[in-house]
C-alpha atoms as a PDB file:
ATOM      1  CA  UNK A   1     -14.666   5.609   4.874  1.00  0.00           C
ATOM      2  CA  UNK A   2     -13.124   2.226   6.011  1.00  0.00           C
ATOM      3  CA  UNK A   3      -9.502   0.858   5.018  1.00  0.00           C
ATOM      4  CA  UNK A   4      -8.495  -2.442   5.411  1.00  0.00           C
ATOM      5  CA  UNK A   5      -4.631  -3.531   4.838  1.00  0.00           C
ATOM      6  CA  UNK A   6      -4.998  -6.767   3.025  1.00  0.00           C
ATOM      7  CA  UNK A   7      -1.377  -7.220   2.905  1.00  0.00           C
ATOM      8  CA  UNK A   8       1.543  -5.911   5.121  1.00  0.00           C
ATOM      9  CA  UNK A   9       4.416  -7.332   3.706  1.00  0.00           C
ATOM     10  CA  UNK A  10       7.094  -6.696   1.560  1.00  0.00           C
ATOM     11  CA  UNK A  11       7.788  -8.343  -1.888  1.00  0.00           C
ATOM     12  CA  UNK A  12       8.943 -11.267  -0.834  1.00  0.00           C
ATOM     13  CA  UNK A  13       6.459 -11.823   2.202  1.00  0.00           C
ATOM     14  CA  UNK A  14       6.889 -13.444   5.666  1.00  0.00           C
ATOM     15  CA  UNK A  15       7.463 -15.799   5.693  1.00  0.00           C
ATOM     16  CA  UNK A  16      10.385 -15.696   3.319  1.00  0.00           C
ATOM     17  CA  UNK A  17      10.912 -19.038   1.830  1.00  0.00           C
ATOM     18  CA  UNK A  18      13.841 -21.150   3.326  1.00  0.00           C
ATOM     19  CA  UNK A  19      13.876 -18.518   5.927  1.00  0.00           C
ATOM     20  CA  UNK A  20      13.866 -19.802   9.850  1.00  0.00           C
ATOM     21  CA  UNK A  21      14.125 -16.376  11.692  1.00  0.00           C
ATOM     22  CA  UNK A  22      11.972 -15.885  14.561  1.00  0.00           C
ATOM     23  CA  UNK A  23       9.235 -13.555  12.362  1.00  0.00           C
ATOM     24  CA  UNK A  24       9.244 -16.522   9.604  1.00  0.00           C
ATOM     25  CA  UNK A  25       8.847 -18.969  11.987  1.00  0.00           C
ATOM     26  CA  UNK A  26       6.301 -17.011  14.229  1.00  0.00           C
ATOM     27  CA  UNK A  27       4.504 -16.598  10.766  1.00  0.00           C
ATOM     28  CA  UNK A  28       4.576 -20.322   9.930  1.00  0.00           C
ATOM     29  CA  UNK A  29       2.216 -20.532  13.194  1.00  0.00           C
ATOM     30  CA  UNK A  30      -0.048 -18.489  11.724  1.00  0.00           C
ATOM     31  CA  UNK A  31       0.655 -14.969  14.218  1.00  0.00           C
ATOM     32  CA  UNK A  32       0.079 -11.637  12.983  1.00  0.00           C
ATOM     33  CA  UNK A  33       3.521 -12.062  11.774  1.00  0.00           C
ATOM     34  CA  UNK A  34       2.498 -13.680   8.282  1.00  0.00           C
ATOM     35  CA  UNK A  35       2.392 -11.096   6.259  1.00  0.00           C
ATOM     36  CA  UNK A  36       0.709 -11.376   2.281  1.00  0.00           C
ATOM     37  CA  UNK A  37       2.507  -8.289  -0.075  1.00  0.00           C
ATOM     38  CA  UNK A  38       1.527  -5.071  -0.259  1.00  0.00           C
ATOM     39  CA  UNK A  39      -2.190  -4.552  -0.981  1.00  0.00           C
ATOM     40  CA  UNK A  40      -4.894  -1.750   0.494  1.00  0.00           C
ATOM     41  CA  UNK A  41      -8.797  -1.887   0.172  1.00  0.00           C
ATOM     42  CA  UNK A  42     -10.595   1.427   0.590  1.00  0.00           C
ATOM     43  CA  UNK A  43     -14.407   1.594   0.703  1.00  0.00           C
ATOM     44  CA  UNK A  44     -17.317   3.926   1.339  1.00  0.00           C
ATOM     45  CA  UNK A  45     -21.271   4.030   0.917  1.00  0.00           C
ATOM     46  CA  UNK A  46     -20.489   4.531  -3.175  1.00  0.00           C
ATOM     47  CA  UNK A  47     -18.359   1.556  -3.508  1.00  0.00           C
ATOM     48  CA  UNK A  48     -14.324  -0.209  -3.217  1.00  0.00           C
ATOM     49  CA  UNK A  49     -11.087   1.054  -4.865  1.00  0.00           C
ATOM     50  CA  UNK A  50      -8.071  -1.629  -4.619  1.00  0.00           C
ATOM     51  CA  UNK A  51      -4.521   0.231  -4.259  1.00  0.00           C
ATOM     52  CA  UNK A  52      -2.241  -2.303  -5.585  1.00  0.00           C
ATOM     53  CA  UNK A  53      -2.511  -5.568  -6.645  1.00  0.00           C
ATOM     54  CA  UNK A  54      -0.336  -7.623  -5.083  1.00  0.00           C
ATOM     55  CA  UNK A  55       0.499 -11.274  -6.090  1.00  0.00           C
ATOM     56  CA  UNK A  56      -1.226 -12.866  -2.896  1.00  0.00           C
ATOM     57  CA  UNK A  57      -4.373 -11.375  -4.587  1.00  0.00           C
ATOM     58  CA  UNK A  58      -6.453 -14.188  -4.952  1.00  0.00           C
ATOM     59  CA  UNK A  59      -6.068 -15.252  -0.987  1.00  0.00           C
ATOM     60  CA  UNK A  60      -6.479 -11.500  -0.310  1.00  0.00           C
ATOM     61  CA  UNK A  61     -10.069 -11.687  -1.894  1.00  0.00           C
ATOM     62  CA  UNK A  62     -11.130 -15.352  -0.459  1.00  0.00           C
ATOM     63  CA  UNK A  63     -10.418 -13.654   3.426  1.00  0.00           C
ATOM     64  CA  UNK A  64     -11.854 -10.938   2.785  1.00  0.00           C
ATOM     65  CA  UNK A  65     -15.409 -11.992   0.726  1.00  0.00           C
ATOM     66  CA  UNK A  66     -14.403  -9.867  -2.465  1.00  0.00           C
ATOM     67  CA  UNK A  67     -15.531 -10.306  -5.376  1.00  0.00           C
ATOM     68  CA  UNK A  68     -15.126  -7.429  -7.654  1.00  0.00           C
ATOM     69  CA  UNK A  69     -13.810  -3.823  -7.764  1.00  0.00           C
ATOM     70  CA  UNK A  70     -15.374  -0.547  -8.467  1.00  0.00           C
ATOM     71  CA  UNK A  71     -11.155   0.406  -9.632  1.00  0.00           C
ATOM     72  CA  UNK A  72      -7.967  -0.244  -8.903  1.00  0.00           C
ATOM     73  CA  UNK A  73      -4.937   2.144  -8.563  1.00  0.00           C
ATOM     74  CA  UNK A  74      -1.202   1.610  -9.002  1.00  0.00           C
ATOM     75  CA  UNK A  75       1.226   3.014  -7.425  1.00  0.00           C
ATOM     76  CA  UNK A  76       4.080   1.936  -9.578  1.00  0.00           C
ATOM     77  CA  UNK A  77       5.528  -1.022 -11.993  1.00  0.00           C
ATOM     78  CA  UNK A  78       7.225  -3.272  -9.458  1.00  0.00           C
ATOM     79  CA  UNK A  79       5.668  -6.596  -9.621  1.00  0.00           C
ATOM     80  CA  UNK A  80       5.221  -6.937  -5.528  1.00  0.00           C
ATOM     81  CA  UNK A  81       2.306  -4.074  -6.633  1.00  0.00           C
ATOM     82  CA  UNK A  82       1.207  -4.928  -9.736  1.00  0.00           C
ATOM     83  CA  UNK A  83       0.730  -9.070 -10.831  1.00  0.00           C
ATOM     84  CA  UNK A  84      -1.683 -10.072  -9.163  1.00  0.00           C
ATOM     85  CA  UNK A  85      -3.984  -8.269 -11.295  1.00  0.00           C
ATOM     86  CA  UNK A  86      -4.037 -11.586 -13.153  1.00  0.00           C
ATOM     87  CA  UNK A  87      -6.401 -13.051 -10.555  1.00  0.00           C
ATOM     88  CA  UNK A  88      -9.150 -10.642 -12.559  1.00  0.00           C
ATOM     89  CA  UNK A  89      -9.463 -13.446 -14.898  1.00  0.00           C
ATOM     90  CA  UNK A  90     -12.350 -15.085 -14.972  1.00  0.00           C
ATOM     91  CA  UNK A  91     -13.691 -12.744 -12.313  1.00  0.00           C
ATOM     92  CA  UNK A  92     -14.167  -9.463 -13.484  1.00  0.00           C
ATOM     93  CA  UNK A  93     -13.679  -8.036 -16.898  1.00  0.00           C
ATOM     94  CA  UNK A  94     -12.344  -4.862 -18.146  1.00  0.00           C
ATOM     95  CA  UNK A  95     -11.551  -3.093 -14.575  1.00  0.00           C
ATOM     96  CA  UNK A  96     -10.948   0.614 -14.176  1.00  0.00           C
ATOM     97  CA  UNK A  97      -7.678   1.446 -13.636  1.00  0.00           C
ATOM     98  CA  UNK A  98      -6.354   4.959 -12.447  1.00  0.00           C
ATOM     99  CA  UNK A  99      -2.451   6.086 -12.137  1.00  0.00           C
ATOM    100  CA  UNK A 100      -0.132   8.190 -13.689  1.00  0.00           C
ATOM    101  CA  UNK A 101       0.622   7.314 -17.869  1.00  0.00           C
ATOM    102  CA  UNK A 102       4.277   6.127 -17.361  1.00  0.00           C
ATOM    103  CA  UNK A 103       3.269   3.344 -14.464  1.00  0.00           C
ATOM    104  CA  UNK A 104       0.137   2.478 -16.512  1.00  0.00           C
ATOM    105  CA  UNK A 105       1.605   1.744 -19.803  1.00  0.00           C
ATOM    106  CA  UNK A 106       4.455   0.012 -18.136  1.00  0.00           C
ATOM    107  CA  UNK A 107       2.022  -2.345 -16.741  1.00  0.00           C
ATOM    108  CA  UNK A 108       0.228  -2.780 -19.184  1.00  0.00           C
ATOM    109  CA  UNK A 109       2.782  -5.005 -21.242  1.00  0.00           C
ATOM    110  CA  UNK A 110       2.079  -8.002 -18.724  1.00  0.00           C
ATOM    111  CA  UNK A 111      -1.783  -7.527 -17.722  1.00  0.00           C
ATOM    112  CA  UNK A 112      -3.235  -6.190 -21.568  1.00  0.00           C
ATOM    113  CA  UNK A 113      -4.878  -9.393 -22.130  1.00  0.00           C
ATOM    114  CA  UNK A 114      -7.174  -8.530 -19.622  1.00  0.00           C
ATOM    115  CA  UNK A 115      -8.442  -5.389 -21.635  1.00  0.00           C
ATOM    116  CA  UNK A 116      -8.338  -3.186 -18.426  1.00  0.00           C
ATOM    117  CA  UNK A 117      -9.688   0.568 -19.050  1.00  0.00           C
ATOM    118  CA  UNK A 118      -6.912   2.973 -18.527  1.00  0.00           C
ATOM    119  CA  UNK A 119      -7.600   6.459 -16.424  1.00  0.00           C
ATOM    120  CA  UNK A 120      -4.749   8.097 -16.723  1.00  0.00           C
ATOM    121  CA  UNK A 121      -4.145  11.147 -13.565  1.00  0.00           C
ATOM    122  CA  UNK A 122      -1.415  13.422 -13.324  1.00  0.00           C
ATOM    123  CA  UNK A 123       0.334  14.774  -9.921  1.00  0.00           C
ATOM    124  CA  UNK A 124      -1.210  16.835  -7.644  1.00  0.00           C
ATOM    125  CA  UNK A 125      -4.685  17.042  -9.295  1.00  0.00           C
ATOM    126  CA  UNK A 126      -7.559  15.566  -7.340  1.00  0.00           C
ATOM    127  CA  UNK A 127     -10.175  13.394  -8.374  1.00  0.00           C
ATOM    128  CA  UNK A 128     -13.140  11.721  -7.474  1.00  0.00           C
ATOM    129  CA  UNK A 129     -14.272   8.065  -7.136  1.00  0.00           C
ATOM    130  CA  UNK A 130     -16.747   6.401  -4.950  1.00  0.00           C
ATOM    131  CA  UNK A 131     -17.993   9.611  -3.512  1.00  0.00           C
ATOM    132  CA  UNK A 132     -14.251   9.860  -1.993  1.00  0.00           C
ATOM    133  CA  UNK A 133     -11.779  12.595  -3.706  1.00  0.00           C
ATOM    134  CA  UNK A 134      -8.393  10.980  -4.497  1.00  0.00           C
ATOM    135  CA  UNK A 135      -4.618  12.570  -5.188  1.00  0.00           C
ATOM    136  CA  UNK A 136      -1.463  11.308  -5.893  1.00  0.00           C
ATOM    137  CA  UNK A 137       1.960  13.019  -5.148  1.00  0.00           C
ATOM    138  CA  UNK A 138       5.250  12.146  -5.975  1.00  0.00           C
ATOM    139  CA  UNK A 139       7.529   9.922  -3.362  1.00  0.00           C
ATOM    140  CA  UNK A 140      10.991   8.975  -3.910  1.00  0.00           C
ATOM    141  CA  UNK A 141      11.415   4.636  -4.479  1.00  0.00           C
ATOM    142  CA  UNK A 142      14.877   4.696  -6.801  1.00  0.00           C
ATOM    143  CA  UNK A 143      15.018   3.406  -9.870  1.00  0.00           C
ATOM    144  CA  UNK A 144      11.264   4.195 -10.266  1.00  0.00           C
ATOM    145  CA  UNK A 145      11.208   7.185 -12.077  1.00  0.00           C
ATOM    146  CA  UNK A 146       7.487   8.553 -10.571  1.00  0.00           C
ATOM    147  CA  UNK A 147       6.457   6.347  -7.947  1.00  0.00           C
ATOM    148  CA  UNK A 148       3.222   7.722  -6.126  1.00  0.00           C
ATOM    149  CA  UNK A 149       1.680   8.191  -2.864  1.00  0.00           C
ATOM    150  CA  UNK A 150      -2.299   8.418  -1.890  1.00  0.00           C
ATOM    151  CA  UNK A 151      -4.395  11.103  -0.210  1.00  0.00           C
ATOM    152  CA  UNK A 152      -7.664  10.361  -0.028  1.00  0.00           C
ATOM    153  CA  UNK A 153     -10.563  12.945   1.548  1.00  0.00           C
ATOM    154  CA  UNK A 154     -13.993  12.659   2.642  1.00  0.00           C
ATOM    155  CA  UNK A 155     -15.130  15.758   4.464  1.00  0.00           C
ATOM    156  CA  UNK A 156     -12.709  16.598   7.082  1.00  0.00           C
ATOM    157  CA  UNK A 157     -11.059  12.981   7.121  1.00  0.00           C
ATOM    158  CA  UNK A 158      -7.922  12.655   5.544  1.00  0.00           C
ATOM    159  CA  UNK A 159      -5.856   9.656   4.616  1.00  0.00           C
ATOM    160  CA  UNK A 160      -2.578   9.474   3.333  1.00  0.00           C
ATOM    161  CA  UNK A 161      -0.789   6.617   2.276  1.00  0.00           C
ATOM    162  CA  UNK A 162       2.950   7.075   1.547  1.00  0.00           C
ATOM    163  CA  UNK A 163       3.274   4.110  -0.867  1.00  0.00           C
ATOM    164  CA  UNK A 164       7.256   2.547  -1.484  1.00  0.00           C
ATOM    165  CA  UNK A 165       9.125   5.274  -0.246  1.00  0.00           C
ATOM    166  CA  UNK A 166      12.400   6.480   1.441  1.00  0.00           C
ATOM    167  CA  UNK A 167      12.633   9.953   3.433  1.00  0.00           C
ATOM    168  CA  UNK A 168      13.216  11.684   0.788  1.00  0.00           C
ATOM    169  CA  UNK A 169       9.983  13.267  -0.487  1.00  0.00           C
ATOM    170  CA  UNK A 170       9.591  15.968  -2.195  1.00  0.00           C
ATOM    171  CA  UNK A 171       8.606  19.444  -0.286  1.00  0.00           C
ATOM    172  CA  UNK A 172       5.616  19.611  -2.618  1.00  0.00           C
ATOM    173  CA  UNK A 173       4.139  16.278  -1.402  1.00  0.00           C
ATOM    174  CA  UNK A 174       5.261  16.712   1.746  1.00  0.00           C
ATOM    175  CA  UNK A 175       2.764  20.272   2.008  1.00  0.00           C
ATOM    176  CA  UNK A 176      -0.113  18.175   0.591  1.00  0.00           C
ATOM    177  CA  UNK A 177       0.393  15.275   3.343  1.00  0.00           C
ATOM    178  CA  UNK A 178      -0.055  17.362   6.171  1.00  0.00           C
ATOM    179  CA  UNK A 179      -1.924  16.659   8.838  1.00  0.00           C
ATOM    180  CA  UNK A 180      -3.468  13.267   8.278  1.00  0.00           C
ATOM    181  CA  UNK A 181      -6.047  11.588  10.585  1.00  0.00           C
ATOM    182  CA  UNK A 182      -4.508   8.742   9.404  1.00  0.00           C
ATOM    183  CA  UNK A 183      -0.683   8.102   7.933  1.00  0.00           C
ATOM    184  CA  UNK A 184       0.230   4.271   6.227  1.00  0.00           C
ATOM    185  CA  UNK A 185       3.800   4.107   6.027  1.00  0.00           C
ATOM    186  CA  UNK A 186       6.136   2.325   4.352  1.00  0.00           C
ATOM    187  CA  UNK A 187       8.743   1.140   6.960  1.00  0.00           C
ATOM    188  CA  UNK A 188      10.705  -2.077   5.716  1.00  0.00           C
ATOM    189  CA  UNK A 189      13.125  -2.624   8.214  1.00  0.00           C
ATOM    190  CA  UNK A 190      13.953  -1.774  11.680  1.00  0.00           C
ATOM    191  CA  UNK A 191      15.904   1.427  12.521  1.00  0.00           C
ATOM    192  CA  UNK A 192      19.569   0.016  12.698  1.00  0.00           C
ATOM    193  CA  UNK A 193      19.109  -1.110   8.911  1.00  0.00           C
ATOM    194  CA  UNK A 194      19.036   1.983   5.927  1.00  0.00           C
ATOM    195  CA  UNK A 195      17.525   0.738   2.609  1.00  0.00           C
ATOM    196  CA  UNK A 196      18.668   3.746  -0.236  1.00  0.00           C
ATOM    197  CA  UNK A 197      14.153   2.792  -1.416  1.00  0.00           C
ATOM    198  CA  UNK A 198      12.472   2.200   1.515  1.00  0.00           C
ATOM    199  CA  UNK A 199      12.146   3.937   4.642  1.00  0.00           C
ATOM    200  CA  UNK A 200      12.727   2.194   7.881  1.00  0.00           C
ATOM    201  CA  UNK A 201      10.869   2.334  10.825  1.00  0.00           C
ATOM    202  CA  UNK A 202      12.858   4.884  12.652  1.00  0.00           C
ATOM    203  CA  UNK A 203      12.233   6.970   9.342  1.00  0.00           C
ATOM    204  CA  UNK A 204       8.745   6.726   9.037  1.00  0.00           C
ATOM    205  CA  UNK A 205       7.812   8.010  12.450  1.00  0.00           C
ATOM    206  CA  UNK A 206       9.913  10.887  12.047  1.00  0.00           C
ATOM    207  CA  UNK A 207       7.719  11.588   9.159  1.00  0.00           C
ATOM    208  CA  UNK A 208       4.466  10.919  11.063  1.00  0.00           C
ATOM    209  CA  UNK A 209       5.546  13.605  13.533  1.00  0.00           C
ATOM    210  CA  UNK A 210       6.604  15.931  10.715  1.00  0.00           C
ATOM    211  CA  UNK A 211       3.409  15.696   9.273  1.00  0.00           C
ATOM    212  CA  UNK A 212       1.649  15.872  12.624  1.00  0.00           C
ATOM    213  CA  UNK A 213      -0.330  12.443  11.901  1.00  0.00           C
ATOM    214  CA  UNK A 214      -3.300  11.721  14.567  1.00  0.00           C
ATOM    215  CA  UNK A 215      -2.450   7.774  14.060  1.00  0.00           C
ATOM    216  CA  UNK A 216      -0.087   6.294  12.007  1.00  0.00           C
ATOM    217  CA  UNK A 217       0.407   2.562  10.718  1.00  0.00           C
ATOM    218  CA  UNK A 218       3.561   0.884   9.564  1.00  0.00           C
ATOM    219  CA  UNK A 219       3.726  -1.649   6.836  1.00  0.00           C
ATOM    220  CA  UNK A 220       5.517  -3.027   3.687  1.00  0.00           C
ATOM    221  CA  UNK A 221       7.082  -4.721   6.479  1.00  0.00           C
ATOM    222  CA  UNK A 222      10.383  -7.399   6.091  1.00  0.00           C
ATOM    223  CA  UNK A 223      11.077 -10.821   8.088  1.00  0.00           C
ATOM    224  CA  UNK A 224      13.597  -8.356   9.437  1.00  0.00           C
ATOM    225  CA  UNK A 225      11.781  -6.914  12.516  1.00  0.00           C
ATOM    226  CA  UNK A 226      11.148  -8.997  15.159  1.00  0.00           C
ATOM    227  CA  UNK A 227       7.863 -11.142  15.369  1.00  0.00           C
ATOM    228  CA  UNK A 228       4.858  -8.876  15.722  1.00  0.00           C
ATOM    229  CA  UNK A 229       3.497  -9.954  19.325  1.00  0.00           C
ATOM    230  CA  UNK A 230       7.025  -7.945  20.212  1.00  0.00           C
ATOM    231  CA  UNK A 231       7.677  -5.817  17.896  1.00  0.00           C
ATOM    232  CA  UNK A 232       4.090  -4.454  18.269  1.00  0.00           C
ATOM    233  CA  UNK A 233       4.765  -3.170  21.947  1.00  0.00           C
ATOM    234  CA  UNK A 234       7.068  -0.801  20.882  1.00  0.00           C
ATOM    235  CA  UNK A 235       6.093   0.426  17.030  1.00  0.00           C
ATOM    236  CA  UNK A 236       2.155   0.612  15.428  1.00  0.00           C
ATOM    237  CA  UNK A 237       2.858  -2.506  13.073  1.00  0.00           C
ATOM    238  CA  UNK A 238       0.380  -3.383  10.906  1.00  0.00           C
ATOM    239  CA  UNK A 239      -1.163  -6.630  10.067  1.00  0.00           C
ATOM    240  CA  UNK A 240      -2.781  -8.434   7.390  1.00  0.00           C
ATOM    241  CA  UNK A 241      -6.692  -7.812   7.884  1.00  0.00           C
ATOM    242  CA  UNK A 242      -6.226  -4.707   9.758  1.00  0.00           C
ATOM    243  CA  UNK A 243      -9.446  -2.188   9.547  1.00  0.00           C
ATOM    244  CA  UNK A 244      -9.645   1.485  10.009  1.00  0.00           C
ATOM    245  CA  UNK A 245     -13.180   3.360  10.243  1.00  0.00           C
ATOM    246  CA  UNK A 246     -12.879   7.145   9.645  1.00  0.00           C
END
């Protein structure tokens, strides 16, 4: 199977606007620091799933050559994940969607127009698409009352993506995320700084070594950190564009 991060950024992106820090200005030169919002592509032999659709959707789809979906999956209501499923217009009608009822109908107020077909997938209970098996477990993003993570499996490969998250998982997650050949973690900010929804980078290692990950990537990452041709030397940043083959 092959991921691709089409966006590492948080929900406002980097850069911010009317921001002049050294990431947002980095990113204005077009560095590894400009960062789209949050957005992951995961493919095999069968076909693509899109996890999140972020509003840099459209310019996420031109870089990469994509034209359609064989699903998409949300992770939960906030709009950095969800509104760019607008960009479906015109382009491909009535896409599958898979998450858990609550995020789904939520959603659904803003993007029904489109006619989407629902799947609707509780906790814990895998599933199959693409010839890859899927689960989703429970994270902890306050005020979001069941935001989800991703595992996804093919053969003895294992992917787990922690979705918006702070350190506070539950146990019962954290047992299924063991052992990972590959983590994606939500870090937002830099160690000195503690968001109560978000982990930050300090955090999110930690929780790569608790869950003994072979390789683990950062992202949802803030203008906060420092631009990525330094911050990179020290931490496994991600990037916009960034490919893993498993």
């Amino acid at each position: 199977m092959r991921l691709t991060l089409l966006g590492t950024g948080d929900a406002v992106g980097t850069p911010k606007i009317g921001c002049y820090c050294p990431a947002c200005e980095d990113a204005r030169e077009g560095g590894k620091s400009q960062r789209l919002r949050s957005s992951i592509l995961v493919e095999s032999g069968e076909g693509k799933i899109l996890i999140d659709t972020s509003p840099d959707l459209r310019q996420q789809f031109l870089k990469q050559n994509l034209s359609c979906v064989d699903g998409v999956i949300w992770t939960h209501g906030h709009y950095d994940h969800y509104s760019g499923f607008g960009e479906f217009y015109r382009v491909q009608n009535n896409v599958d969607v898979y998450g858990i009822r609550e995020t789904l109908e939520y959603i659904d107020q803003y993007v029904s127009f489109l006619k989407p077909r629902y799947h609707y997938v509780k906790l814990y209970e895998p599933f199959e698409l693409i010839g890859l098996q899927f689960t989703f477990f429970k994270v902890n993003h306050p005020p979001v009352e069941v935001p989800i993570g991703v595992i996804i499996l093919e053969g003895d490969k294992k992917i787990v993506i922690t979705g918006d998250t702070n350190s506070e998982i539950p146990e019962a997650s954290l047992e299924l995320m063991q052992d990972p050949d590959l983590l994606v973690a939500d870090a937002i900010v830099p160690p000195h700084i503690h968001i109560e929804k978000h982990m930050n980078s300090e955090e999110a290692m930690a929780l790569a070594e608790r869950l003994n990950a072979k390789e683990v990537v950062l992202t949802h990452l803030s203008h906060l950190f420092r631009p990525h041709h330094v911050e990179a030397l020290f931490l496994p940043l991600g990037y916009d564009g960034q490919v893993f083959e498993l």
